[in-house]
N, C-alpha and C. Protein backbone atom coordinates (compact mmCIF):
# COMPACT_ATOMS: atom_id res chain seq x y z
N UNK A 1 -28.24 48.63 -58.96
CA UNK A 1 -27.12 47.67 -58.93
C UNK A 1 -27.15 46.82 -60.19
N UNK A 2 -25.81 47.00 -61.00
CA UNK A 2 -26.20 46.09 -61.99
C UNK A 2 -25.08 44.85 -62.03
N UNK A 3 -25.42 43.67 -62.83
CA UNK A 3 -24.64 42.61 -62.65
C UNK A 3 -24.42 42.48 -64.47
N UNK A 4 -22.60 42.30 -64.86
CA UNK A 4 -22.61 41.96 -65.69
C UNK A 4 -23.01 41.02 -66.26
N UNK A 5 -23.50 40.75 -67.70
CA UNK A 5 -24.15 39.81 -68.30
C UNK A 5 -23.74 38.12 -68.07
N UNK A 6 -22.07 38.14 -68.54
CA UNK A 6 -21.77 37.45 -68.08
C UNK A 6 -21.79 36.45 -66.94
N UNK A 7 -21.81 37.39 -65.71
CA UNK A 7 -21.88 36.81 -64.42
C UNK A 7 -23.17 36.21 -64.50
N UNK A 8 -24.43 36.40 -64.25
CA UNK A 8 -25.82 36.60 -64.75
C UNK A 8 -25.66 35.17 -65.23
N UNK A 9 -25.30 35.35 -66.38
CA UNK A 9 -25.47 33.83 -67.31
C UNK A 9 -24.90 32.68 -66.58
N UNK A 10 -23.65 32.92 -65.99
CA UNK A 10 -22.50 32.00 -65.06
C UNK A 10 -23.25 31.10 -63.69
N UNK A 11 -24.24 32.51 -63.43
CA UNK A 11 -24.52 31.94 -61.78
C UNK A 11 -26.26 31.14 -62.38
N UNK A 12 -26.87 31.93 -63.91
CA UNK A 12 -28.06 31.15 -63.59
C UNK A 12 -27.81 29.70 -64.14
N UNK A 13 -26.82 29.57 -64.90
CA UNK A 13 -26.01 28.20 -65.60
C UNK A 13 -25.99 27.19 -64.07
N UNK A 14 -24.94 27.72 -63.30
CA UNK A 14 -24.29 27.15 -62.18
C UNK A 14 -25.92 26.36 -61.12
N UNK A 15 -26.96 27.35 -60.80
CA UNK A 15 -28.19 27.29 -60.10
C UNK A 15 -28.92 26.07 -61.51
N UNK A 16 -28.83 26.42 -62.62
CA UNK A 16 -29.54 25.21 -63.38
C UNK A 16 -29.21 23.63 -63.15
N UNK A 17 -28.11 23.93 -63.03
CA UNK A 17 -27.39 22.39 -63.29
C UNK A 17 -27.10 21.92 -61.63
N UNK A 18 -26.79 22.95 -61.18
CA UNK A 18 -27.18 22.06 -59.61
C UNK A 18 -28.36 21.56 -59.10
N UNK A 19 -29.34 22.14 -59.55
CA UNK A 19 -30.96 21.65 -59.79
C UNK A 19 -31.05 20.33 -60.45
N UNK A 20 -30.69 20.51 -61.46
CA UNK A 20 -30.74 19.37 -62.34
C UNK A 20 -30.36 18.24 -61.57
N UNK A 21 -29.07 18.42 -61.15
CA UNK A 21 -27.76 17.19 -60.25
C UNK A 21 -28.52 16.45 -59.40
N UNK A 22 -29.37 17.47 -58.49
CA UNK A 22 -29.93 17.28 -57.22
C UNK A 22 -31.40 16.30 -57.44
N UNK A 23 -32.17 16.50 -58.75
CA UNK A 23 -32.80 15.76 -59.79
C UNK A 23 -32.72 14.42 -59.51
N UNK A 24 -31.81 14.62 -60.46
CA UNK A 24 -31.00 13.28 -60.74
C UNK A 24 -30.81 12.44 -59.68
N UNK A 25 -29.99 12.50 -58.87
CA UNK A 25 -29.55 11.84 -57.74
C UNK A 25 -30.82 11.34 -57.30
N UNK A 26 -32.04 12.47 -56.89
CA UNK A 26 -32.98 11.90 -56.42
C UNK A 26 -33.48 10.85 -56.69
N UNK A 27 -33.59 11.52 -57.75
CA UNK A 27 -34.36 10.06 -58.81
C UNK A 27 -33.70 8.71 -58.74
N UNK A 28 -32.34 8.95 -59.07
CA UNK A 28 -31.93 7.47 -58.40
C UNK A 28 -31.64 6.56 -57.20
N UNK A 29 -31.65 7.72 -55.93
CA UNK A 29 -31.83 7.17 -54.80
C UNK A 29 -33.19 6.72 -54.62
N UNK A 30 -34.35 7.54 -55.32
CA UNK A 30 -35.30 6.87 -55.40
C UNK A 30 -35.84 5.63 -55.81
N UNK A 31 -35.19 5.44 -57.28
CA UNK A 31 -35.12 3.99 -57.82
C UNK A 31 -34.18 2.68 -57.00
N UNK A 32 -33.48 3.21 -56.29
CA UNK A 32 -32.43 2.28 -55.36
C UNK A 32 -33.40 1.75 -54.38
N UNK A 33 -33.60 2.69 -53.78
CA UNK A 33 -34.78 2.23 -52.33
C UNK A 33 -35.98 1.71 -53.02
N UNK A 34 -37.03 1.82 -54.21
CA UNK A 34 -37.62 1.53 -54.28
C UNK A 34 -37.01 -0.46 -54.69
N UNK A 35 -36.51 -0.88 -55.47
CA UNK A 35 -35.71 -1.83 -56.06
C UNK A 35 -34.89 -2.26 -54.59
């Protein structure tokens, strides 16, 4: 089964940055509750 390159790049882009988001947020709900 192969997946064009494109797609590939699209979905590991899409999985990076929702990681990232989810990060983030943490981190500042963390700094909220801690403060």
């Amino acid at each position: 089964f192969f997946f064009p390159a494109g797609l590939v790049l699209y979905w590991l882009t899409n999985n990076i940055l929702s990681i990232a988001q989810q990060y983030v947020i943490n981190k500042q709900l963390g700094v909220l509750g801690k403060g």
